[in-house]
C-alpha atoms as a PDB file:
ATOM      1  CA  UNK A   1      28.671 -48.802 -17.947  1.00  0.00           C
ATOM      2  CA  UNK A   2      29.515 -45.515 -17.532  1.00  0.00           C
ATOM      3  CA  UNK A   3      28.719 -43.429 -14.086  1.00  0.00           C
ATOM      4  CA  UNK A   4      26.428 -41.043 -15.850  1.00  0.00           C
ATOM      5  CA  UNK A   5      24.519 -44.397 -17.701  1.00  0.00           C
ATOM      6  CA  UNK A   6      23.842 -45.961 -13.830  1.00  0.00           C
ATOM      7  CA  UNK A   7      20.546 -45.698 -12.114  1.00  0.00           C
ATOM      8  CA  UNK A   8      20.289 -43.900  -9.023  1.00  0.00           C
ATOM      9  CA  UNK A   9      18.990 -46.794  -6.614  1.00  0.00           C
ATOM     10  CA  UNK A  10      15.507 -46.964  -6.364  1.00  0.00           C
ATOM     11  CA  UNK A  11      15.298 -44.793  -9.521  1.00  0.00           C
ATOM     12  CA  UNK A  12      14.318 -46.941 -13.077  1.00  0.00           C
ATOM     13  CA  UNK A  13      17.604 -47.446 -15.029  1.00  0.00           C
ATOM     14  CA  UNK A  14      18.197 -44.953 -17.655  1.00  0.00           C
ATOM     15  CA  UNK A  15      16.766 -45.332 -20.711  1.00  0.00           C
ATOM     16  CA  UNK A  16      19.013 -46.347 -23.862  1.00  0.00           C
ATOM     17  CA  UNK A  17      20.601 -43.665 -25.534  1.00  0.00           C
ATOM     18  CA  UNK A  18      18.640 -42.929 -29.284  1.00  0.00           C
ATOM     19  CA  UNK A  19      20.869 -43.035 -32.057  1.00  0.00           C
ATOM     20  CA  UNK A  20      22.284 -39.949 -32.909  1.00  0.00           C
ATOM     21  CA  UNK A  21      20.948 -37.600 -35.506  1.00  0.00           C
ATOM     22  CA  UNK A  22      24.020 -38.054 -37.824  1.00  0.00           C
ATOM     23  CA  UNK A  23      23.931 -41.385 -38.049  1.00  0.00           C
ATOM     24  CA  UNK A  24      19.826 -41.008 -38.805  1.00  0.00           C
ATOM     25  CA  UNK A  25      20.553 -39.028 -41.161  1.00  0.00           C
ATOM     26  CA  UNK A  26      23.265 -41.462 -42.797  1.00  0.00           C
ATOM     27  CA  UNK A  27      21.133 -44.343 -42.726  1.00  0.00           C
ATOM     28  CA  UNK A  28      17.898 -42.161 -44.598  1.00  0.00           C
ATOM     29  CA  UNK A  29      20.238 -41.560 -47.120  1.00  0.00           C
ATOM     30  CA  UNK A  30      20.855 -45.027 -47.581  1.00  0.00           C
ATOM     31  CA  UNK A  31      17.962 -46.312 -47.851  1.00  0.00           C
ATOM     32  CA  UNK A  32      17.061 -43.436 -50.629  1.00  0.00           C
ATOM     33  CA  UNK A  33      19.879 -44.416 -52.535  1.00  0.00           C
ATOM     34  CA  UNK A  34      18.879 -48.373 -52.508  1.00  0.00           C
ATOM     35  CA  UNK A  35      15.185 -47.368 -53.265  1.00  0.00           C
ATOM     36  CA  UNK A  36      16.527 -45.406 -56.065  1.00  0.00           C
ATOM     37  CA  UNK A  37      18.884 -47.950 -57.457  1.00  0.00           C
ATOM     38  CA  UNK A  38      16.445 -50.377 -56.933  1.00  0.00           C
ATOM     39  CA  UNK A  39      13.994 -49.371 -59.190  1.00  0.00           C
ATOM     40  CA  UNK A  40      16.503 -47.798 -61.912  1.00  0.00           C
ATOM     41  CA  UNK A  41      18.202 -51.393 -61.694  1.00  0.00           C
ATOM     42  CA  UNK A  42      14.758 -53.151 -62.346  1.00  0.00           C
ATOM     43  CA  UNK A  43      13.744 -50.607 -65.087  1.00  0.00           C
ATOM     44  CA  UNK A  44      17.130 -50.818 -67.353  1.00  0.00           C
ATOM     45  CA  UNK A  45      18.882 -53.744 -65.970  1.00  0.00           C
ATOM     46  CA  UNK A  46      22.109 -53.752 -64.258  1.00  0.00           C
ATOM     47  CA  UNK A  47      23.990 -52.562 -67.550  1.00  0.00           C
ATOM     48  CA  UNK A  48      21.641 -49.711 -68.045  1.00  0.00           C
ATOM     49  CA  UNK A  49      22.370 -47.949 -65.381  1.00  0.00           C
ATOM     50  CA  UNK A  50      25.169 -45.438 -64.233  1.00  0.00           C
ATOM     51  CA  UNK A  51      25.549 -44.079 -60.691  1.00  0.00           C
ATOM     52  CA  UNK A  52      24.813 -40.272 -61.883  1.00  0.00           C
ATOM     53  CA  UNK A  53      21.339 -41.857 -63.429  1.00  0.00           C
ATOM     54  CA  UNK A  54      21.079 -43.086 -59.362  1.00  0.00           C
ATOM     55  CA  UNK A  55      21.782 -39.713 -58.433  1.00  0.00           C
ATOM     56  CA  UNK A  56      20.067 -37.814 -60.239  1.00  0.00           C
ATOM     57  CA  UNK A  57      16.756 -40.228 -59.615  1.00  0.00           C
ATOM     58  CA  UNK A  58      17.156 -38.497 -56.069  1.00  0.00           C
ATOM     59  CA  UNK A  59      18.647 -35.168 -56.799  1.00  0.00           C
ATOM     60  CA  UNK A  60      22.023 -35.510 -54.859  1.00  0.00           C
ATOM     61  CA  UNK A  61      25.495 -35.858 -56.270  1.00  0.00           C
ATOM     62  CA  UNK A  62      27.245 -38.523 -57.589  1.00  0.00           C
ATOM     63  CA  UNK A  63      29.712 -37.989 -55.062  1.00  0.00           C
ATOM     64  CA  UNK A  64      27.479 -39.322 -52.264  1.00  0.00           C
ATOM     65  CA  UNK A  65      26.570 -42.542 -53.994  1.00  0.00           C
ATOM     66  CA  UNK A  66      30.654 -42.882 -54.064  1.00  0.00           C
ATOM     67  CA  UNK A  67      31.196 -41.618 -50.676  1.00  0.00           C
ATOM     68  CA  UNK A  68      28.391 -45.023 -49.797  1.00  0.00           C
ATOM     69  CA  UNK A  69      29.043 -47.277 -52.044  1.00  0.00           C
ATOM     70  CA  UNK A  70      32.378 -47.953 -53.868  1.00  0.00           C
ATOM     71  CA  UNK A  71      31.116 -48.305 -57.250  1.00  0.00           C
ATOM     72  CA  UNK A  72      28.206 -49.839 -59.390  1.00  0.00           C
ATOM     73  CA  UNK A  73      28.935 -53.536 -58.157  1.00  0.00           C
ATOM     74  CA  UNK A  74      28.865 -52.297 -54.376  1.00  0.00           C
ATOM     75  CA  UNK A  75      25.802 -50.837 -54.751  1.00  0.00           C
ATOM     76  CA  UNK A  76      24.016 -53.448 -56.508  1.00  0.00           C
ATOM     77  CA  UNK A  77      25.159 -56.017 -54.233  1.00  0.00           C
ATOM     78  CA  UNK A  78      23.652 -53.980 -51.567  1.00  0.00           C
ATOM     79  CA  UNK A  79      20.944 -54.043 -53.182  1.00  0.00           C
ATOM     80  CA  UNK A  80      20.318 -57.761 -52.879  1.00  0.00           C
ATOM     81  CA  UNK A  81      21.613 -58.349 -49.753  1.00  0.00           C
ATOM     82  CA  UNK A  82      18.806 -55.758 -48.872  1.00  0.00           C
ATOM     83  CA  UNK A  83      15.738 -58.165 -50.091  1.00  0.00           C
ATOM     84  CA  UNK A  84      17.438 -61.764 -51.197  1.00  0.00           C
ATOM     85  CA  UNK A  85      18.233 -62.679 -47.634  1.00  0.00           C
ATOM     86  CA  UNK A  86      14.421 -61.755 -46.312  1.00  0.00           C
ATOM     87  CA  UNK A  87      13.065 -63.986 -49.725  1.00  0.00           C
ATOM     88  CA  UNK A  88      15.645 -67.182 -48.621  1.00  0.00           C
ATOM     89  CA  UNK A  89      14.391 -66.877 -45.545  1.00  0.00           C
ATOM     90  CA  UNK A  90      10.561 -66.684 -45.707  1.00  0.00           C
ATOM     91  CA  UNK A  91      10.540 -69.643 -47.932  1.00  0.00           C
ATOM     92  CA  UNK A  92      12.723 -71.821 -46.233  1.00  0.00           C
ATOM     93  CA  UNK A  93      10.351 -71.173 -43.369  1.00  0.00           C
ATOM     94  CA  UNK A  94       7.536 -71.932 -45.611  1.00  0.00           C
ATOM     95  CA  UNK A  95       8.886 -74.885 -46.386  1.00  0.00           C
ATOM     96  CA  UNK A  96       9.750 -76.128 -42.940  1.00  0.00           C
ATOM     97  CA  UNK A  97       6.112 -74.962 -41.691  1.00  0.00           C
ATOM     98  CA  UNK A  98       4.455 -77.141 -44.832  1.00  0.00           C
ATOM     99  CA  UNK A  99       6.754 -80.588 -44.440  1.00  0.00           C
ATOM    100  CA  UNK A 100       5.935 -80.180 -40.234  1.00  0.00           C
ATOM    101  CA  UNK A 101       2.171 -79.948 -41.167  1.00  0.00           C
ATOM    102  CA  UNK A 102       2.168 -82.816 -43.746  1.00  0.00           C
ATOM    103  CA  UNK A 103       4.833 -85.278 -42.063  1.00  0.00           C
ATOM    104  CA  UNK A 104       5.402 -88.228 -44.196  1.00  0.00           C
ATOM    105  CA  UNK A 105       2.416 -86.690 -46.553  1.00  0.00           C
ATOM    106  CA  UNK A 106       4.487 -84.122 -49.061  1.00  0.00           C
ATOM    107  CA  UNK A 107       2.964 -83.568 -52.396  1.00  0.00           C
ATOM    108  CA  UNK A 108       4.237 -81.815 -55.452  1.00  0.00           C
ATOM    109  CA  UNK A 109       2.089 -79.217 -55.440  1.00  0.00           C
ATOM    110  CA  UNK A 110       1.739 -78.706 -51.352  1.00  0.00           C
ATOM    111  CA  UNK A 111       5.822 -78.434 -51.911  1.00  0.00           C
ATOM    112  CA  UNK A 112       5.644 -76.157 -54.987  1.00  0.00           C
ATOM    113  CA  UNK A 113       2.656 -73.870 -53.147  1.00  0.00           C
ATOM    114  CA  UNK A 114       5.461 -73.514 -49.988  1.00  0.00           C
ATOM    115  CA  UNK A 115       8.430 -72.680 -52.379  1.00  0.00           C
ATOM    116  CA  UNK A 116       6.426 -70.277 -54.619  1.00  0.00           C
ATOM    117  CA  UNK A 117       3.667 -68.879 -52.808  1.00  0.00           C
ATOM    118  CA  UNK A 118       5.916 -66.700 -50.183  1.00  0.00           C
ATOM    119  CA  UNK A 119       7.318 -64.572 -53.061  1.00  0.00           C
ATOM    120  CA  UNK A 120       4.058 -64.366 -54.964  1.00  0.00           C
ATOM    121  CA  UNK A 121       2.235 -63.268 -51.335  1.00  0.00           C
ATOM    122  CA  UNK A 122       4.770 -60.214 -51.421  1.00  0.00           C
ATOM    123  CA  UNK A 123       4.466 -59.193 -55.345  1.00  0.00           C
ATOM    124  CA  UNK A 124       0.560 -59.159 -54.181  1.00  0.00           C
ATOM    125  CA  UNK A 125       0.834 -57.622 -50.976  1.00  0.00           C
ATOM    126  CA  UNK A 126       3.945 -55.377 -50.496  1.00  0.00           C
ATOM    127  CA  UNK A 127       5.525 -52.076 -51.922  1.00  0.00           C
ATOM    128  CA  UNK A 128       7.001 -51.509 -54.718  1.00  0.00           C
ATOM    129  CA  UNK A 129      10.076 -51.908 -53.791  1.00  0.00           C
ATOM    130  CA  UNK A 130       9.296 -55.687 -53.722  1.00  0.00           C
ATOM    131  CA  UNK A 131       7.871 -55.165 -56.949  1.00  0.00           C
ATOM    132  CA  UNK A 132      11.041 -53.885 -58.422  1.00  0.00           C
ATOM    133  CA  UNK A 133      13.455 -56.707 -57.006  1.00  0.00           C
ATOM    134  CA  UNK A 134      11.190 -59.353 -58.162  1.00  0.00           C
ATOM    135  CA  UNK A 135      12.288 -57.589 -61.592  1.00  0.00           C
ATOM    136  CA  UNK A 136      16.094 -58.246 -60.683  1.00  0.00           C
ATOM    137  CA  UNK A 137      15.944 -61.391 -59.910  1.00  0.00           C
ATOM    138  CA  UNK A 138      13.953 -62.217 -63.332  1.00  0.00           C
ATOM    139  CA  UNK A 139      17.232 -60.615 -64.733  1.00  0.00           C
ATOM    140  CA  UNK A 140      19.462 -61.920 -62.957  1.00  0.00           C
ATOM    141  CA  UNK A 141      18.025 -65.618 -63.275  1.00  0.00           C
ATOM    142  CA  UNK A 142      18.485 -65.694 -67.445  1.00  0.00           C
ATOM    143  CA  UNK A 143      21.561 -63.839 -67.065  1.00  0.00           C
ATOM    144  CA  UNK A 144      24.531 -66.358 -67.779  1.00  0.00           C
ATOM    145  CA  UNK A 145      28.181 -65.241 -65.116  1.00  0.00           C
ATOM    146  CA  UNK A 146      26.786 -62.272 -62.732  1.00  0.00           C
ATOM    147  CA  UNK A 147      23.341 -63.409 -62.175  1.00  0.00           C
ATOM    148  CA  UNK A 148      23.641 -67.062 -62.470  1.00  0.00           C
ATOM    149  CA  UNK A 149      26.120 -66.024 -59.163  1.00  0.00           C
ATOM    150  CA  UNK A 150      23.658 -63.726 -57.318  1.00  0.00           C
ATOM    151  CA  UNK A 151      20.994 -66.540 -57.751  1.00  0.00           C
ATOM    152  CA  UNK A 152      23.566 -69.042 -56.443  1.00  0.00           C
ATOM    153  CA  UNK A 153      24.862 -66.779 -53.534  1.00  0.00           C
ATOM    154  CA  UNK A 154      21.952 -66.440 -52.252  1.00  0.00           C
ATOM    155  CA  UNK A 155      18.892 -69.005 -53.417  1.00  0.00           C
ATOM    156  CA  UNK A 156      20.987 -72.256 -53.367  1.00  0.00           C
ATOM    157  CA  UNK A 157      19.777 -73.679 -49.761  1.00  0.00           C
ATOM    158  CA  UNK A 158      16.777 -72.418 -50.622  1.00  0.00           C
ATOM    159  CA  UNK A 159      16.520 -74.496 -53.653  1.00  0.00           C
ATOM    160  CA  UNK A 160      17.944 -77.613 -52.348  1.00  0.00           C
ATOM    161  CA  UNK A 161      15.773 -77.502 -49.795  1.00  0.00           C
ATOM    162  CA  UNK A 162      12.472 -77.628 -52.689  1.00  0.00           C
ATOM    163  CA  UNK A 163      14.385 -80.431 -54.128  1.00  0.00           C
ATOM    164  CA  UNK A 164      14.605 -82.328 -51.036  1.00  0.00           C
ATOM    165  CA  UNK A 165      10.991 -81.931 -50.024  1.00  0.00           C
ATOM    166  CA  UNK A 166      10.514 -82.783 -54.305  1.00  0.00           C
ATOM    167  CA  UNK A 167      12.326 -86.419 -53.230  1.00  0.00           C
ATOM    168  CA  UNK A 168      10.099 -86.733 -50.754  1.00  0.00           C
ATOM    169  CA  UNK A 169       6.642 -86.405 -52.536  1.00  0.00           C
ATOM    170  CA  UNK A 170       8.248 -88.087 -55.598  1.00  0.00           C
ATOM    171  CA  UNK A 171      10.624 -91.481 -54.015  1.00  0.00           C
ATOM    172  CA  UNK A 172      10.284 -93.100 -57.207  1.00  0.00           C
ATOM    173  CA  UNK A 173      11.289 -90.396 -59.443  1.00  0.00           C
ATOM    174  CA  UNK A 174      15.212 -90.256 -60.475  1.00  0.00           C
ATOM    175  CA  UNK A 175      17.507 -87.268 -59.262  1.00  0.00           C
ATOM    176  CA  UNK A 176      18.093 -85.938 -62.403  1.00  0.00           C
ATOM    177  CA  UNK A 177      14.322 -85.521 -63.389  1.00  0.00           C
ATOM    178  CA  UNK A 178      13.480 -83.729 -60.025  1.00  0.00           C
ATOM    179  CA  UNK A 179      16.386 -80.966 -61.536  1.00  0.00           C
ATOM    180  CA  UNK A 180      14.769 -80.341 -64.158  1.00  0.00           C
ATOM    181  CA  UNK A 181      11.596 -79.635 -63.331  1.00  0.00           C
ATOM    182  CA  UNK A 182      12.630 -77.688 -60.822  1.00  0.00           C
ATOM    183  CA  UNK A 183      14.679 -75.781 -63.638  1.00  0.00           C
ATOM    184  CA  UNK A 184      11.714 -75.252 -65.125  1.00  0.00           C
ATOM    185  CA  UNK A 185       9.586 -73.895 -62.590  1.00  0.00           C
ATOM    186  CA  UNK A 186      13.156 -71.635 -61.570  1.00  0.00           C
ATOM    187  CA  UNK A 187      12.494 -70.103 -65.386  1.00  0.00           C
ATOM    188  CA  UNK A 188       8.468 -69.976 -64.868  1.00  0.00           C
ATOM    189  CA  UNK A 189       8.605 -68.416 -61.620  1.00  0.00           C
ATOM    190  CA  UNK A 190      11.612 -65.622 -62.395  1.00  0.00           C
ATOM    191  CA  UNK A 191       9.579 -64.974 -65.586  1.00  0.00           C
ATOM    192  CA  UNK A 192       6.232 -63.919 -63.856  1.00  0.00           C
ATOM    193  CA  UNK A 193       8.624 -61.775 -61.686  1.00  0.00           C
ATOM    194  CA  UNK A 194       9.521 -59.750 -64.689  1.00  0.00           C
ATOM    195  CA  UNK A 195       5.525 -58.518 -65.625  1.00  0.00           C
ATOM    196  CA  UNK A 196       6.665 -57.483 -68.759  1.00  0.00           C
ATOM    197  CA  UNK A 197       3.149 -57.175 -70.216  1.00  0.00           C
ATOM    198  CA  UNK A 198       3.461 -59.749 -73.248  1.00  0.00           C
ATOM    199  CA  UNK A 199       0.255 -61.848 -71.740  1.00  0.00           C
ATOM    200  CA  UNK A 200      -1.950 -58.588 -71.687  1.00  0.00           C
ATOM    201  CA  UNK A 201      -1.497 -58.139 -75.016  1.00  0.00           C
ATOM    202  CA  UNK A 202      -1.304 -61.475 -76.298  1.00  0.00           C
ATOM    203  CA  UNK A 203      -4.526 -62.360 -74.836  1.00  0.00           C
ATOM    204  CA  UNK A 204      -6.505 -58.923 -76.184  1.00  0.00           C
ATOM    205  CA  UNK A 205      -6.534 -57.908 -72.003  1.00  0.00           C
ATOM    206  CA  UNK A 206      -7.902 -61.401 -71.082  1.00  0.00           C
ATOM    207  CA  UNK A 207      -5.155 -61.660 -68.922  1.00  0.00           C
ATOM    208  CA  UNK A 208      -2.690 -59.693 -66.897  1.00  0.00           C
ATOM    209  CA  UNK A 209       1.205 -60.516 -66.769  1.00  0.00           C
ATOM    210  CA  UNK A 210       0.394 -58.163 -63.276  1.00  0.00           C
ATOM    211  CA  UNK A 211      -2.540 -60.655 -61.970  1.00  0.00           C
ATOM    212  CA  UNK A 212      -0.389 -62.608 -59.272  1.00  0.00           C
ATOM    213  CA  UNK A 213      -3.949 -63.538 -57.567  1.00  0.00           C
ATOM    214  CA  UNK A 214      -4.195 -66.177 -60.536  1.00  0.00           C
ATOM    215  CA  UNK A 215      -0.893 -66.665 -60.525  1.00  0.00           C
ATOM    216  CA  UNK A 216      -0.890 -68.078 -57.308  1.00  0.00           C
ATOM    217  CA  UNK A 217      -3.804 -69.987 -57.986  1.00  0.00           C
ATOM    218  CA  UNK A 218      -2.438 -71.830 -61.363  1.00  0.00           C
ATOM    219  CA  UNK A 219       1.076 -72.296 -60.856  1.00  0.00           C
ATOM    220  CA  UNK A 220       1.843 -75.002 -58.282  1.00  0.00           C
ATOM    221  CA  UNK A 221      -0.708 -77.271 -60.160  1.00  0.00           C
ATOM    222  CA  UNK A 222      -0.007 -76.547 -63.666  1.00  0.00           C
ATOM    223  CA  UNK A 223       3.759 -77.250 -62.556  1.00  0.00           C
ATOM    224  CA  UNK A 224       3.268 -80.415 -60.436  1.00  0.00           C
ATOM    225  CA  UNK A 225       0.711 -81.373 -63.345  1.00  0.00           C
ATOM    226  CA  UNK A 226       4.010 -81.204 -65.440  1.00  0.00           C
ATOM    227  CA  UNK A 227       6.545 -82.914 -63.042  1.00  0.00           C
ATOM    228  CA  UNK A 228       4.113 -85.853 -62.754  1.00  0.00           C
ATOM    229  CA  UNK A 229       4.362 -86.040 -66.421  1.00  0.00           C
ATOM    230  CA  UNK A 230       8.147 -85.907 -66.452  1.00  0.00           C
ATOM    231  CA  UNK A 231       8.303 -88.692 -64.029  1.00  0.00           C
ATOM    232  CA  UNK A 232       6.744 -90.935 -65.919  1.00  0.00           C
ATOM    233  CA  UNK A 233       8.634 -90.497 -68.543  1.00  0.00           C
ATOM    234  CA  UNK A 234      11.763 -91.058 -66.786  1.00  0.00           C
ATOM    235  CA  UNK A 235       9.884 -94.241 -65.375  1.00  0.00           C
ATOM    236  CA  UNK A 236       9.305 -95.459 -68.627  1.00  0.00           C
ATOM    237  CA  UNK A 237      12.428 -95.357 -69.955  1.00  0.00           C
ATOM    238  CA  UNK A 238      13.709 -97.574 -67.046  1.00  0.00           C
ATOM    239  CA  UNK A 239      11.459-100.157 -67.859  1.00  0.00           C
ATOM    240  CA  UNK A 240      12.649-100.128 -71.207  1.00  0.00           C
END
């Protein structure tokens, strides 16, 4: 510490030096660019977008988005490690919080409401930001090379952590079975994320591909309806 940073004694230290206005300034345009990206990314996909279409979303040069980011793969990157990390880590909390609760007690669903219902609470509850990468990450999880990566990179312990608490609730039930139903929950989830408005019209407005209310509601027990069913196949054909 520096003699100008020490208290006088019997004076309160000095308070901590604010961050200065440059690097305020750096960090607000930042965060406009990811916004921007962000939704341009979830609107046209990762292909269908150009860093001039970023900055002209925000009316600054493309030179900026250069002088931040070194390219189109920089800044989408950034762009997940801006909301992937917070997603992994709410529902691997979830998780933890539901298999303390139940102990010895996991069930399908009670597993399937802690590994979906954190990312539905935020598509309900949150910006649209949130909105947006919940849009990404429906691309990237049918997307074969790039996005089966980001979904790796950053989902993996979250899904193997679902699968564990899946053994659990299921002891009887082969390995290989509890993979696939958790691939197809992976699909069902990743596809609600992309509200791309075929339900509405499908069901004449009965429905709403945007209604995550009854999403939440239906999906954990429509989907541990189906794993139930997939285990006893599997059973079945062992007693064959």
């Amino acid at each position: 510490m520096s003699s100008t940073d020490q208290a006088t004694p019997g004076q309160p230290p000095a308070r901590p030096r604010a961050p200065n206005h440059k690097a305020r300034v750096r960090e607000a345009s930042i965060e406009r660019i990811l916004d921007a990206a962000e939704q341009l990314f979830a609107e046209f996909g990762y292909h269908g977008v150009t860093l001039k279409d970023v900055a002209a979303r925000i009316g600054v040069s493309s030179t900026l988005i250069h002088y931040h980011f070194n390219g189109k793969e920089s800044l989408y990157e950034a762009v997940w490690a801006r909301r992937a990390p917070i997603s992994a880590r709410n529902r691997l909390e979830a998780m933890r919080r539901y298999a303390e609760a139940v102990g010895d007690k996991v069930t399908v669903e009670g597993a399937l409401h802690a590994w979906i219902d954190t990312d539905l609470n935020v598509q309900i509850d949150d910006t649209e930001q949130w909105l947006a990468f919940g849009k990404i990450s429906a691309q990237a999880n049918s997307a074969a090379g790039w996005g089966a990566e980001k979904m790796s990179k950053y989902f993996n312990p979250v899904v193997l952590a679902l699968i564990d608490l899946l053994k659990k609730a299921m002891p009887d039930c082969d390995e290989a079975t509890i993979f696939w139903g958790y691939h197809f929950v992976s699909g069902a989830m990743t596809h609600n994320m992309a509200r791309t408005g075929r339900l509405d019209e499908l069901s004449h407005g009965l429905c709403s591909s945007d209604d995550f209310v009854s999403i939440r509601r239906h999906m954990a027990r429509f989907m541990a309806a189906g794993f139930e069913a997939i285990r006893q196949d599997a059973m079945a054909s062992k007693d064959k």
